[in-house]
C-alpha atoms as a PDB file:
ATOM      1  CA  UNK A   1      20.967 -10.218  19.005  1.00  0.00           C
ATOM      2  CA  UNK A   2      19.463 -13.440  17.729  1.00  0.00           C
ATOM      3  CA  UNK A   3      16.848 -14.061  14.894  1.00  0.00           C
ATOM      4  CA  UNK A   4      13.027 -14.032  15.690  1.00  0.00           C
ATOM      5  CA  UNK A   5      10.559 -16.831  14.820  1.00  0.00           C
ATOM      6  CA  UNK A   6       9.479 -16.363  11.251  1.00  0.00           C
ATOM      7  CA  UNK A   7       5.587 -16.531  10.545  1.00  0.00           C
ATOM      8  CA  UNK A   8       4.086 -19.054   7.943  1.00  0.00           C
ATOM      9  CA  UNK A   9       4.139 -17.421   4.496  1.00  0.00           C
ATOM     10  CA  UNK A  10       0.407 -16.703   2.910  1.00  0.00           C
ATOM     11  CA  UNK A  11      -1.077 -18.795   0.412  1.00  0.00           C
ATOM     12  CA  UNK A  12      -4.152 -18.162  -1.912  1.00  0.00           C
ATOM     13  CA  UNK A  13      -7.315 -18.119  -0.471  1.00  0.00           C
ATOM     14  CA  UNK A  14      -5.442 -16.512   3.091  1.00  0.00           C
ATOM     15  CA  UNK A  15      -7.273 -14.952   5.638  1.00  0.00           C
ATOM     16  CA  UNK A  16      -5.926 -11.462   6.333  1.00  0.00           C
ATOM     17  CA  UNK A  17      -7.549  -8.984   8.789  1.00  0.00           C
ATOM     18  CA  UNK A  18      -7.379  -4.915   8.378  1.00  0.00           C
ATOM     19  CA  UNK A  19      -6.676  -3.007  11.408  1.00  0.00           C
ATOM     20  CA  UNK A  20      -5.988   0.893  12.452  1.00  0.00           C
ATOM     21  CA  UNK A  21      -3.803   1.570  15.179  1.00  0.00           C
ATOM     22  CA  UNK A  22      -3.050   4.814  14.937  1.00  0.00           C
ATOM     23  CA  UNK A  23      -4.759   7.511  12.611  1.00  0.00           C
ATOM     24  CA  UNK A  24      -8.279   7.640  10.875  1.00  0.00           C
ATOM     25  CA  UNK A  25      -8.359   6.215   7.361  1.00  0.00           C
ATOM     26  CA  UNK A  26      -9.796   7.425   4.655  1.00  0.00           C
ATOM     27  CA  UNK A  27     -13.021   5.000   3.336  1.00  0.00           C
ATOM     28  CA  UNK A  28     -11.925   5.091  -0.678  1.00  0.00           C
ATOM     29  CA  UNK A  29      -8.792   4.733   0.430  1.00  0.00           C
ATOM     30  CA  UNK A  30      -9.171   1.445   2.441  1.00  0.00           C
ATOM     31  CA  UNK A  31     -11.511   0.362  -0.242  1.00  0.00           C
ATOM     32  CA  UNK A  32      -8.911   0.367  -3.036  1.00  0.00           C
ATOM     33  CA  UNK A  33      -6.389  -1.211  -0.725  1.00  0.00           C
ATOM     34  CA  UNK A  34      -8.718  -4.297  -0.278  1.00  0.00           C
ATOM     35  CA  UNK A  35      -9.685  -4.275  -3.393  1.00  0.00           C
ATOM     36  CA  UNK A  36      -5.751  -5.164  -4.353  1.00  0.00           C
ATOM     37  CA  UNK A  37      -5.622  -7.920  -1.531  1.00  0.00           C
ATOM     38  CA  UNK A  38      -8.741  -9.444  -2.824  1.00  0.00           C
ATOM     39  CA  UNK A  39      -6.815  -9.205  -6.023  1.00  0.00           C
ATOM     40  CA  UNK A  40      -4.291 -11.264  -4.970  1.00  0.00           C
ATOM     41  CA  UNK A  41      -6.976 -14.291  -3.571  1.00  0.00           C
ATOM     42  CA  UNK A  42      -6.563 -13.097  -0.149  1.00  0.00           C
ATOM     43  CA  UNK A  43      -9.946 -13.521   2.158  1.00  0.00           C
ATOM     44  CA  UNK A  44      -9.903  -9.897   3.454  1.00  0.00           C
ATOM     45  CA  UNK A  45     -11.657  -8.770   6.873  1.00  0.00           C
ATOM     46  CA  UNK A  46     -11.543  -5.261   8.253  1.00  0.00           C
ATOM     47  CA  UNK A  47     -11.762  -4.276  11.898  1.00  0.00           C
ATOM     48  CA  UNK A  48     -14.741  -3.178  13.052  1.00  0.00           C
ATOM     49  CA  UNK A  49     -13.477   0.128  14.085  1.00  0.00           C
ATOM     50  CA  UNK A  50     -10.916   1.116  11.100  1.00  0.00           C
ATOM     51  CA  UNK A  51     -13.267   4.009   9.953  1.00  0.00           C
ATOM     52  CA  UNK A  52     -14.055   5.168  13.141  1.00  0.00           C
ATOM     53  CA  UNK A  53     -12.001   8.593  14.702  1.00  0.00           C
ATOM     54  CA  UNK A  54     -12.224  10.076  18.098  1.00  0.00           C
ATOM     55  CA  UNK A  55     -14.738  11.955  18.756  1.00  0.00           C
ATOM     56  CA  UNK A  56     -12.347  14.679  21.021  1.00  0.00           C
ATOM     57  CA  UNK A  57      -9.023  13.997  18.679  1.00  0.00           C
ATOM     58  CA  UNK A  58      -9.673  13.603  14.964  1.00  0.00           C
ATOM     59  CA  UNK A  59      -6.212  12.304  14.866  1.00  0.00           C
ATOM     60  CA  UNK A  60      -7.064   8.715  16.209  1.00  0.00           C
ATOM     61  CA  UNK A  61      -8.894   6.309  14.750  1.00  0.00           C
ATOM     62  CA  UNK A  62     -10.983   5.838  17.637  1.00  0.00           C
ATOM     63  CA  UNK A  63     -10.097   5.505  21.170  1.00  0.00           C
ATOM     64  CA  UNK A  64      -7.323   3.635  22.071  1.00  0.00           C
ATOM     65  CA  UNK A  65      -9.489   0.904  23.741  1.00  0.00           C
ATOM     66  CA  UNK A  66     -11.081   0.441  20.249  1.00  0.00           C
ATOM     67  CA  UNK A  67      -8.118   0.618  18.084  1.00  0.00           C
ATOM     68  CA  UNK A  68      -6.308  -2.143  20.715  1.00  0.00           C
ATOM     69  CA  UNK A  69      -9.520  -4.531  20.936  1.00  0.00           C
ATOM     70  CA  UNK A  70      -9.327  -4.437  16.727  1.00  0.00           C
ATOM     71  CA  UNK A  71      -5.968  -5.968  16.781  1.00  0.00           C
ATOM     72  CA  UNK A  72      -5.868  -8.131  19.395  1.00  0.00           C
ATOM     73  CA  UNK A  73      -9.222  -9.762  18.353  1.00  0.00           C
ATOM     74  CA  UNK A  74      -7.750 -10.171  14.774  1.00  0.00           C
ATOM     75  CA  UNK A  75      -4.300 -11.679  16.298  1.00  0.00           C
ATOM     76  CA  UNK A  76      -6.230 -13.866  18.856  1.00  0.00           C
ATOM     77  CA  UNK A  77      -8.623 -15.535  16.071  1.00  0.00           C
ATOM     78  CA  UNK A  78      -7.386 -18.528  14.648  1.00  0.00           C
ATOM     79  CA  UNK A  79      -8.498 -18.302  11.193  1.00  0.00           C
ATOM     80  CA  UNK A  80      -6.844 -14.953  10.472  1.00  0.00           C
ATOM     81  CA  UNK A  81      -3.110 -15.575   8.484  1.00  0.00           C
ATOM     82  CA  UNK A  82      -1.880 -12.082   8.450  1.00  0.00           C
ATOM     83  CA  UNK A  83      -2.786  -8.392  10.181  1.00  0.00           C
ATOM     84  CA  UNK A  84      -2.017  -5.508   8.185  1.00  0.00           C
ATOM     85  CA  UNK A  85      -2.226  -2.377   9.160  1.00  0.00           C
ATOM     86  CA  UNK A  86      -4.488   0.297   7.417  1.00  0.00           C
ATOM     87  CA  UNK A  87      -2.260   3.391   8.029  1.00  0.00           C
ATOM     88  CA  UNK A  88       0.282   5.262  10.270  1.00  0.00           C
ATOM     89  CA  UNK A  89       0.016   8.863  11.644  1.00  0.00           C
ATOM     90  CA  UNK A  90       0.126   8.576  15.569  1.00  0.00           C
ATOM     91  CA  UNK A  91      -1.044   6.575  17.897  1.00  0.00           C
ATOM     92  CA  UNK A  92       0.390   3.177  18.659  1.00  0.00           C
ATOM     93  CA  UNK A  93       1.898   4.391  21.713  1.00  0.00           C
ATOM     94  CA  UNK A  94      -1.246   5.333  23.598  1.00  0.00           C
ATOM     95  CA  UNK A  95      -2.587   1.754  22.779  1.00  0.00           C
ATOM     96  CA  UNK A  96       0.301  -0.757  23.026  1.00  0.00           C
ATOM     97  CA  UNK A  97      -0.296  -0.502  26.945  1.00  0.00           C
ATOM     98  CA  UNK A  98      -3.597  -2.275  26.487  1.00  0.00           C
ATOM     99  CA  UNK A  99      -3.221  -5.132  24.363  1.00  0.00           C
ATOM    100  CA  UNK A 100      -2.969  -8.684  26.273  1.00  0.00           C
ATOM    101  CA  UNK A 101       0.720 -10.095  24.613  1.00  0.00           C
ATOM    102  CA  UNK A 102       0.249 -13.011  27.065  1.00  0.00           C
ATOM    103  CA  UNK A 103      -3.022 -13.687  25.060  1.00  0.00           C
ATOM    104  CA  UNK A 104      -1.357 -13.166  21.907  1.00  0.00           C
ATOM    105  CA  UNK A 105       1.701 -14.600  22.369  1.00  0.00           C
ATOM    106  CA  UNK A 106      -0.140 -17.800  22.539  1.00  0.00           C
ATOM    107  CA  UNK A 107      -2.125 -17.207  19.622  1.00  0.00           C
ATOM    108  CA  UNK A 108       0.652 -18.092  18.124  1.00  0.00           C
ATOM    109  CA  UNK A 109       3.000 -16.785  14.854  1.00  0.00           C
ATOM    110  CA  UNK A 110       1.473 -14.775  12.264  1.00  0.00           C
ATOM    111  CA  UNK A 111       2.419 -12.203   9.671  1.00  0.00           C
ATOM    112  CA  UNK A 112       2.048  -8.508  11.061  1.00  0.00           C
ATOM    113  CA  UNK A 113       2.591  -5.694   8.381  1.00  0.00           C
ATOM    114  CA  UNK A 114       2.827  -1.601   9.032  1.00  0.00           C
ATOM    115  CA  UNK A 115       5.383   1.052   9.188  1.00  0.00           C
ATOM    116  CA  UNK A 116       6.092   4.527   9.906  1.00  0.00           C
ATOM    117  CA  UNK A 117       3.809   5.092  13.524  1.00  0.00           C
ATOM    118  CA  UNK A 118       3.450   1.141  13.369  1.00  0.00           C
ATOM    119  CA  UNK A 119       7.202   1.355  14.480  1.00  0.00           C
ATOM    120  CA  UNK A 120       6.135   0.930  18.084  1.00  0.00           C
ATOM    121  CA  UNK A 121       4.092  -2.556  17.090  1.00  0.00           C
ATOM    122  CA  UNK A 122       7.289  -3.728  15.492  1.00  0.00           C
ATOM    123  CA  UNK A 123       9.225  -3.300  18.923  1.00  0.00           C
ATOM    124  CA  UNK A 124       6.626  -4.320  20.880  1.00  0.00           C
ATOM    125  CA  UNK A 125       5.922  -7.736  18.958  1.00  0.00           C
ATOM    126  CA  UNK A 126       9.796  -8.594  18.750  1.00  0.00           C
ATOM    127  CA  UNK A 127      10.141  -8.173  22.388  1.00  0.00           C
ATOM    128  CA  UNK A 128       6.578  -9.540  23.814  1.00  0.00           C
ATOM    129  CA  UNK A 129       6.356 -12.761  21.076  1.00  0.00           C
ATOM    130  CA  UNK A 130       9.658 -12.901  19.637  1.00  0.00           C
ATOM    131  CA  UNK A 131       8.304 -12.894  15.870  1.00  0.00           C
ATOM    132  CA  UNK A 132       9.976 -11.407  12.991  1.00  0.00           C
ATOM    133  CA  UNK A 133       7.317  -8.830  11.309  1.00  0.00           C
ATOM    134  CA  UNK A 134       7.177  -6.911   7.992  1.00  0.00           C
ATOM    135  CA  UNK A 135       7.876  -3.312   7.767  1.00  0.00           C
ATOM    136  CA  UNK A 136       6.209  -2.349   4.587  1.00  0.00           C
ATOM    137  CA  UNK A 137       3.348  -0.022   2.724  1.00  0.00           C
ATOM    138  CA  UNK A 138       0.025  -0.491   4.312  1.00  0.00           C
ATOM    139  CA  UNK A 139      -3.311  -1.502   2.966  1.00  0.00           C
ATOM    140  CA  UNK A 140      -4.789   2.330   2.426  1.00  0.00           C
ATOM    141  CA  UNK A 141      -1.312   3.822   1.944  1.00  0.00           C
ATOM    142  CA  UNK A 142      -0.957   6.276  -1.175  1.00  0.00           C
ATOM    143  CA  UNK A 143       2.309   4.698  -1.318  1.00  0.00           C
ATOM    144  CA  UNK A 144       1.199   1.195  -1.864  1.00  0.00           C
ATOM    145  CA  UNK A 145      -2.286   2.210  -3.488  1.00  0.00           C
ATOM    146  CA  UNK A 146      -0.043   3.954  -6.650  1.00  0.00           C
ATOM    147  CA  UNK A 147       2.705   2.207  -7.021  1.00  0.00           C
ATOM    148  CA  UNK A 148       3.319  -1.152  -8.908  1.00  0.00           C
ATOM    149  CA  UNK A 149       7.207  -1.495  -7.311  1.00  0.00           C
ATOM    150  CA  UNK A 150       5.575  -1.496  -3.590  1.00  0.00           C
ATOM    151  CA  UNK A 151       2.444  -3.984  -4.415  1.00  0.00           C
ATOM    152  CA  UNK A 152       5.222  -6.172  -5.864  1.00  0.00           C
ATOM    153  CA  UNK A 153       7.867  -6.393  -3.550  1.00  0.00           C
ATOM    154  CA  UNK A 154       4.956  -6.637  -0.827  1.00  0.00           C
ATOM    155  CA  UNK A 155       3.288  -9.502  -2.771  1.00  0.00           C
ATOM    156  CA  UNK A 156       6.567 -11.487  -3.569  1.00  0.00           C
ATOM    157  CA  UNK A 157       7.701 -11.210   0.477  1.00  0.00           C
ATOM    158  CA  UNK A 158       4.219 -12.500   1.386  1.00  0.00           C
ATOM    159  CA  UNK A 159       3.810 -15.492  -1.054  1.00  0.00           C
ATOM    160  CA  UNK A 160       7.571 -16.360  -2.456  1.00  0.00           C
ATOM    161  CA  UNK A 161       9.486 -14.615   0.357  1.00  0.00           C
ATOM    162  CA  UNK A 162      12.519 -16.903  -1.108  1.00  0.00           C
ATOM    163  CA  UNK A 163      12.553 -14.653  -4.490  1.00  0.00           C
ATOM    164  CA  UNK A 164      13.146 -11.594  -2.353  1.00  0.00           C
ATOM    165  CA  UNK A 165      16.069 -12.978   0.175  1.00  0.00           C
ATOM    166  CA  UNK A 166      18.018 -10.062  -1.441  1.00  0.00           C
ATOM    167  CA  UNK A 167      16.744  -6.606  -1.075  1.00  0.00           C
ATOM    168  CA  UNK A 168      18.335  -4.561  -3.457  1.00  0.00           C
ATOM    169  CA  UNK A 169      18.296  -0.456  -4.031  1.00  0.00           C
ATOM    170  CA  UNK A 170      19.963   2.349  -5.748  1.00  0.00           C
ATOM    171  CA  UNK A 171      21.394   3.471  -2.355  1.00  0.00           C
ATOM    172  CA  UNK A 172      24.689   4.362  -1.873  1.00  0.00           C
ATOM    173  CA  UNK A 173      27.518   4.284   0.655  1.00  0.00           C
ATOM    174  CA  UNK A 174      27.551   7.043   3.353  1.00  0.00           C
ATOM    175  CA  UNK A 175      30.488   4.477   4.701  1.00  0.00           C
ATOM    176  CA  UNK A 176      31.619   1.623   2.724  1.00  0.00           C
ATOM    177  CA  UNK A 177      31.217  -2.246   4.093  1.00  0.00           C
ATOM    178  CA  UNK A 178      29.451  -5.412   4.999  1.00  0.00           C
ATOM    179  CA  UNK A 179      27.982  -6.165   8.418  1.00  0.00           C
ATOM    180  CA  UNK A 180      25.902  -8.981   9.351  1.00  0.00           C
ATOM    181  CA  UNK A 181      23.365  -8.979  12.209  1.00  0.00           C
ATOM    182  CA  UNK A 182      19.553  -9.304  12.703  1.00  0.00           C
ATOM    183  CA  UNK A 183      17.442  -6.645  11.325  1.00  0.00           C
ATOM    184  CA  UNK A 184      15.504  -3.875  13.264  1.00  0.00           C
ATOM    185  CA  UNK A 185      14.241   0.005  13.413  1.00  0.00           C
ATOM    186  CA  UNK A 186      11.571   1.927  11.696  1.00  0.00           C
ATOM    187  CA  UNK A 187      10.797   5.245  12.213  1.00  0.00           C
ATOM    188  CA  UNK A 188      13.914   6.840  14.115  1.00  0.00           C
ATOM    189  CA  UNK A 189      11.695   9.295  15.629  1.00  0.00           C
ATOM    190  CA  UNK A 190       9.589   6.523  17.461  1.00  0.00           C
ATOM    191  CA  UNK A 191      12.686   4.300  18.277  1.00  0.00           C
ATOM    192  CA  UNK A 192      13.611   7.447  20.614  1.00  0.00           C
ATOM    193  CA  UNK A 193      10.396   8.055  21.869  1.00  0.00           C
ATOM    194  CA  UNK A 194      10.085   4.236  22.766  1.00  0.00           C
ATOM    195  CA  UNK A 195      13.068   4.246  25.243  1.00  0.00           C
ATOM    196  CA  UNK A 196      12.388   4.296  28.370  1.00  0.00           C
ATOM    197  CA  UNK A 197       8.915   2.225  27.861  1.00  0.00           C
ATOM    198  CA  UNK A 198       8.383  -1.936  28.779  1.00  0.00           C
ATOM    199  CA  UNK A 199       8.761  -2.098  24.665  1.00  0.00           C
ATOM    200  CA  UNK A 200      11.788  -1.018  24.429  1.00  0.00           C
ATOM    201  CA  UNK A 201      14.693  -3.014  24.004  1.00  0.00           C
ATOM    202  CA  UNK A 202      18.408  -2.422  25.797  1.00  0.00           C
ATOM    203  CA  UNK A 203      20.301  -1.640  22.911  1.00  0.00           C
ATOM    204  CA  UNK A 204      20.647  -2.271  18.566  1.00  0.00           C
ATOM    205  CA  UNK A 205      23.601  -4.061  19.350  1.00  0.00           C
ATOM    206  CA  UNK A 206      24.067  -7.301  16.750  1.00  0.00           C
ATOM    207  CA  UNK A 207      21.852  -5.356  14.537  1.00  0.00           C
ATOM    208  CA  UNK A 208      21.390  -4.252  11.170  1.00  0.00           C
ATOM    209  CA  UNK A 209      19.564  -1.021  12.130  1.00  0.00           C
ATOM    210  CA  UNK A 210      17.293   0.056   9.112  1.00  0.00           C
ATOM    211  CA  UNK A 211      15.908   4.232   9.849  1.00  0.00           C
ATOM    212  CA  UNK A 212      13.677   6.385   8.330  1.00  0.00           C
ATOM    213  CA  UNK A 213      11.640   9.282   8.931  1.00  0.00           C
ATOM    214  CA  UNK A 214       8.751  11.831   7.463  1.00  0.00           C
ATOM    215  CA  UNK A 215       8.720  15.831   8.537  1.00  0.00           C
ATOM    216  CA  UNK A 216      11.446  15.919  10.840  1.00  0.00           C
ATOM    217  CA  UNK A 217      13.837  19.118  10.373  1.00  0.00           C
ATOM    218  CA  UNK A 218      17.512  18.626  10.011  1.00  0.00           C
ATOM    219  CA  UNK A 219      18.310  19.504  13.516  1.00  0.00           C
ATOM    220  CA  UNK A 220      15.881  17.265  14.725  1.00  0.00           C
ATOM    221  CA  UNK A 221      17.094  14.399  13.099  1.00  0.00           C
ATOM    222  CA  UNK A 222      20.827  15.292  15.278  1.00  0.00           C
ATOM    223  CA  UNK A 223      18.593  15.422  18.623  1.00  0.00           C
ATOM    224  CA  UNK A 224      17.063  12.104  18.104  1.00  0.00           C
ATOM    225  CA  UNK A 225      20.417  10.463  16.820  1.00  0.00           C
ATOM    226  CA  UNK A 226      21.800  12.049  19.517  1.00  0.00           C
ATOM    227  CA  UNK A 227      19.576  11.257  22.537  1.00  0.00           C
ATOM    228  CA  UNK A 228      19.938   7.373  20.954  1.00  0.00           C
ATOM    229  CA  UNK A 229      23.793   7.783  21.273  1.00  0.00           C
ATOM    230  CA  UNK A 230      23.849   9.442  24.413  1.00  0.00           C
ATOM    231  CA  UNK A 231      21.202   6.561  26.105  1.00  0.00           C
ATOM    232  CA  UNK A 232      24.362   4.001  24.213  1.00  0.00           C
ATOM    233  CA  UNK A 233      21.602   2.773  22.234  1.00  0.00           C
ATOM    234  CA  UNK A 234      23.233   2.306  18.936  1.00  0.00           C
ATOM    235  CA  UNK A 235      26.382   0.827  20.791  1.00  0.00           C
ATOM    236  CA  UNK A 236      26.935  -2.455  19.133  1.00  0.00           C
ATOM    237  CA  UNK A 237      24.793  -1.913  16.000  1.00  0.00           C
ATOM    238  CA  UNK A 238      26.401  -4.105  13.155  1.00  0.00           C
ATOM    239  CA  UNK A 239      25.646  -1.633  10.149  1.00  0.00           C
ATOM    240  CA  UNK A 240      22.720   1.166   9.222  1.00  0.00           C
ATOM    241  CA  UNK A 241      20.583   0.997   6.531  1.00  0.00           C
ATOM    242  CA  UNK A 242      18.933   4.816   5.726  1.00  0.00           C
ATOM    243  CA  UNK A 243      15.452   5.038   3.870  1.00  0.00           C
ATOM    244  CA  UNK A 244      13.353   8.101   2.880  1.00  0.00           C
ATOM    245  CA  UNK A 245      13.276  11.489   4.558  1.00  0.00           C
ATOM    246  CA  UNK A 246      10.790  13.049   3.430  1.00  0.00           C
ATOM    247  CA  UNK A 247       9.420  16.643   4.163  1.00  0.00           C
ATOM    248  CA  UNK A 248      12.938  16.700   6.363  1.00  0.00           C
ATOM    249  CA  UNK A 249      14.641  19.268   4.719  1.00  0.00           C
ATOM    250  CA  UNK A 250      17.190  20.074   1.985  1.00  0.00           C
ATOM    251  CA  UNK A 251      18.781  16.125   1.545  1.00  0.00           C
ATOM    252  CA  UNK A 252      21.968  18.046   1.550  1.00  0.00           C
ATOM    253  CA  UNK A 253      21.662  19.186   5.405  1.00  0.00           C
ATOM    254  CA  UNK A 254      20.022  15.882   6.204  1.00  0.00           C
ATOM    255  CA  UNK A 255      22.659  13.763   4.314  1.00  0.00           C
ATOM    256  CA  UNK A 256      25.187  15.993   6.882  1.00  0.00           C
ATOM    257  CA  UNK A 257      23.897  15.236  10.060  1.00  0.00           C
ATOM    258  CA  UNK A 258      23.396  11.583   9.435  1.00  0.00           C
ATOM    259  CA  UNK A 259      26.946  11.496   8.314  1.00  0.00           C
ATOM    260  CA  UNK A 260      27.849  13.768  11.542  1.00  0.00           C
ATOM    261  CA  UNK A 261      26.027  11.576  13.744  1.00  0.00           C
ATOM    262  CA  UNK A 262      26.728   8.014  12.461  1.00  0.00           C
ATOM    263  CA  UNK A 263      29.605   8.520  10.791  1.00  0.00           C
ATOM    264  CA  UNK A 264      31.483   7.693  14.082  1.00  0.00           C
ATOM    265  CA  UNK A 265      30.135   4.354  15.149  1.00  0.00           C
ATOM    266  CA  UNK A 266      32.486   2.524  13.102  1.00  0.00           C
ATOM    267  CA  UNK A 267      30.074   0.605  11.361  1.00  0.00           C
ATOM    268  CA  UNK A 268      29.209   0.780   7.355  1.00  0.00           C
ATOM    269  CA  UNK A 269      26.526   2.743   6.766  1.00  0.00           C
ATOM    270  CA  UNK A 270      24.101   2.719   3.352  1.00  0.00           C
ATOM    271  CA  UNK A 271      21.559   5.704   2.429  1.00  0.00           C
ATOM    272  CA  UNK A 272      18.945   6.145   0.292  1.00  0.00           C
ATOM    273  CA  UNK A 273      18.079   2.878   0.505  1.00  0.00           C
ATOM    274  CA  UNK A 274      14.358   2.665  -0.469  1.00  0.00           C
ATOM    275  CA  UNK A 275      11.975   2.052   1.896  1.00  0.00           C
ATOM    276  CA  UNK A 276       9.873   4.059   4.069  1.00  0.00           C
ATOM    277  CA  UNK A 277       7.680   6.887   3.232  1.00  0.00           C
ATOM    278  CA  UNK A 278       9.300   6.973  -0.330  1.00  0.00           C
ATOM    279  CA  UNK A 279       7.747   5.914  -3.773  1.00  0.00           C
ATOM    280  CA  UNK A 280       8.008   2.289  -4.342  1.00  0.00           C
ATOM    281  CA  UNK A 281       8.747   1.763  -0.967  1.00  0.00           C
ATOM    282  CA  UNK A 282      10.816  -1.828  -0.472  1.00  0.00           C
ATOM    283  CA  UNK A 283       9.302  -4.036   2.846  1.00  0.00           C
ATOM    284  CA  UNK A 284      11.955  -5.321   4.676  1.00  0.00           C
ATOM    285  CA  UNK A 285      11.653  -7.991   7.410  1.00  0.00           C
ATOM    286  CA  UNK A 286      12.670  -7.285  10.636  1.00  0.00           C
ATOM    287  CA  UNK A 287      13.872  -9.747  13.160  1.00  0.00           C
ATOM    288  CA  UNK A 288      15.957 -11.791  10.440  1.00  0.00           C
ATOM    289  CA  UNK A 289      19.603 -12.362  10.404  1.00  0.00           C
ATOM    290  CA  UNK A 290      20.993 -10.691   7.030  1.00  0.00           C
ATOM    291  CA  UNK A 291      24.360  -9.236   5.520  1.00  0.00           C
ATOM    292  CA  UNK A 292      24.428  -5.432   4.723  1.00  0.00           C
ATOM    293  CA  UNK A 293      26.550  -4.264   1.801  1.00  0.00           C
ATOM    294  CA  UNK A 294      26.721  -0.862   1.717  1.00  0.00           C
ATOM    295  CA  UNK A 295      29.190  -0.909  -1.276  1.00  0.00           C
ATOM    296  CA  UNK A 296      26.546  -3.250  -3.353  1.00  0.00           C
ATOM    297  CA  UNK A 297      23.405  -1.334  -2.140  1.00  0.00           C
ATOM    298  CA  UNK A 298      21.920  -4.896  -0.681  1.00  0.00           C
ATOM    299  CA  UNK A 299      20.667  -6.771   2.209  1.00  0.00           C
ATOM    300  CA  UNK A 300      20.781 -10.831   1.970  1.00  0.00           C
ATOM    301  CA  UNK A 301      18.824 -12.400   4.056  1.00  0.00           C
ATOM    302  CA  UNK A 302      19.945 -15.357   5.439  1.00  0.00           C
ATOM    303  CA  UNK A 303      16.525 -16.957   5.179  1.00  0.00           C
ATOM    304  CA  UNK A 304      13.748 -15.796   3.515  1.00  0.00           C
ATOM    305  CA  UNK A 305      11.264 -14.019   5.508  1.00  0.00           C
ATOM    306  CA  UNK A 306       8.342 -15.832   6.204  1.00  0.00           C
ATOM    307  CA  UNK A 307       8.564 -19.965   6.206  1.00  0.00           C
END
């Protein structure tokens, strides 16, 4: 696996664009988001459809021909620095079919931000325009609107990406070691559900795989490690980075089948590692080449994120 093309880091006075690929967003909620960006001297524009929600399923934020023209108008206009999503929830996966990547592939590089349902973006940008992209707390997140440690770590990766080449976390080794290879994952239940799709890629070998999940039971945490193993997804991966699991249980049955299931690969293996749908959550680039110490509790970047 080889590194991605890093995006120009933003400077004051940046102009980032709001989208909503996947679930509705809350008005206050995106309000106080923007409110911090245009804290921060960022020129903020929001989609023209990031309060909207279906009209037939209140769990999109409009229909998927919407949600798709948002972002790839934002990506295709050349004054826009940065897209950040608005929110997760589900989505992404209905609209990714519909967005033009030969048109925005030659827009050329630019920051992308999301996580959790944005998982699906992440994959699809790596493989379609070969650009490294943030996995971090989104603009009308609870997690980024409440927490100091998130808008930090998100400000310092976006304007001095050098002072946060190492990623460091409380975390602690589910199996001891240092791997190096290029970082990947997101949500581990929509790295499953990708496979099969144009978006998906081969394997996470040469990777630093970094997982995480929200509401997903203990046992079906093993099926989706285990329909990844069985497809010889994770064969190859370098080392594993575990975030937050949230609503998944007692830790102490979830700690156990990550242990059951990764255990064997090999390859060192860190967990509670801080980012995801936790407090404080830590963005973490993906598509950059970076050691893993799972002793340590760090990822070193070998370059800093953005250029």
């Amino acid at each position: 696996m080889i590194p991605l093309t890093r995006p120009a880091r933003l400077a004051p006075g940046a102009r980032v664009a709001v989208v909503a690929p996947s679930g509705p967003v809350p008005e206050e909620r995106l309000q106080a988001g923007v409110d911090i960006l245009r804290a921060w001297d960022l020129d903020v524009v929001v989609g023209p459809h990031v309060l909207g929600r279906h009209r037939e399923f209140g769990y999109l934020a409009g229909t998927d021909e919407n949600r798709a023209a948002d972002l790839q108008n934002a990506w295709c206009d050349r004054s826009v620095d940065a897209v950040l999503c608005a929110r997760g929830g589900y989505g992404v996966q209905r609209m990714v079919d519909l967005l033009d990547w030969d048109a925005m592939r030659a827009a050329g590089p630019k920051v992308f931000l999301g996580f959790s349902d944005i998982t699906a973006l992440h994959e699809a940008f790596a493989i379609r325009t070969g650009l490294v992209t943030l996995h971090g707390p989104m603009v009308a997140g609870v997690d980024f609107l409440k927490n100091t440690r998130a808008q930090e770590h998100l400000r310092a990766t976006l304007f001095e990406p050098e002072s946060v080449r190492t990623i460091s976390s409380p975390g602690t080794a589910l199996v001891p070691g240092r791997a190096h290879g290029v970082t990947l994952g997101g949500c581990v239940s929509l790295l499953a559900a990708d496979l099969g799709t144009p978006f998906a890629r081969r394997s996470a070998a040469g990777g630093i795989l970094m997982i995480e999940d929200i509401g997903e039971e203990a046992y079906r945490i093993d099926r989706i490690l285990t329909q990844l193993l069985r497809a010889g997804w994770l064969d190859g991966v370098a080392g594993i980075a575990l975030g937050s699991w949230v609503e998944c249980g007692p830790p102490e049955e979830v700690r156990a089948v990550l242990a059951d299931r990764l255990g064997g690969l090999g390859v060192p293996v860190v967990e509670e590692f801080g980012f995801g749908h936790c407090e404080g959550a830590l963005t973490v680039p993906f598509g950059v080449a970076a050691e893993l110490n799972a002793d340590a509790g760090t990822l070193t970047l070998d370059v800093p994120a953005l250029v």
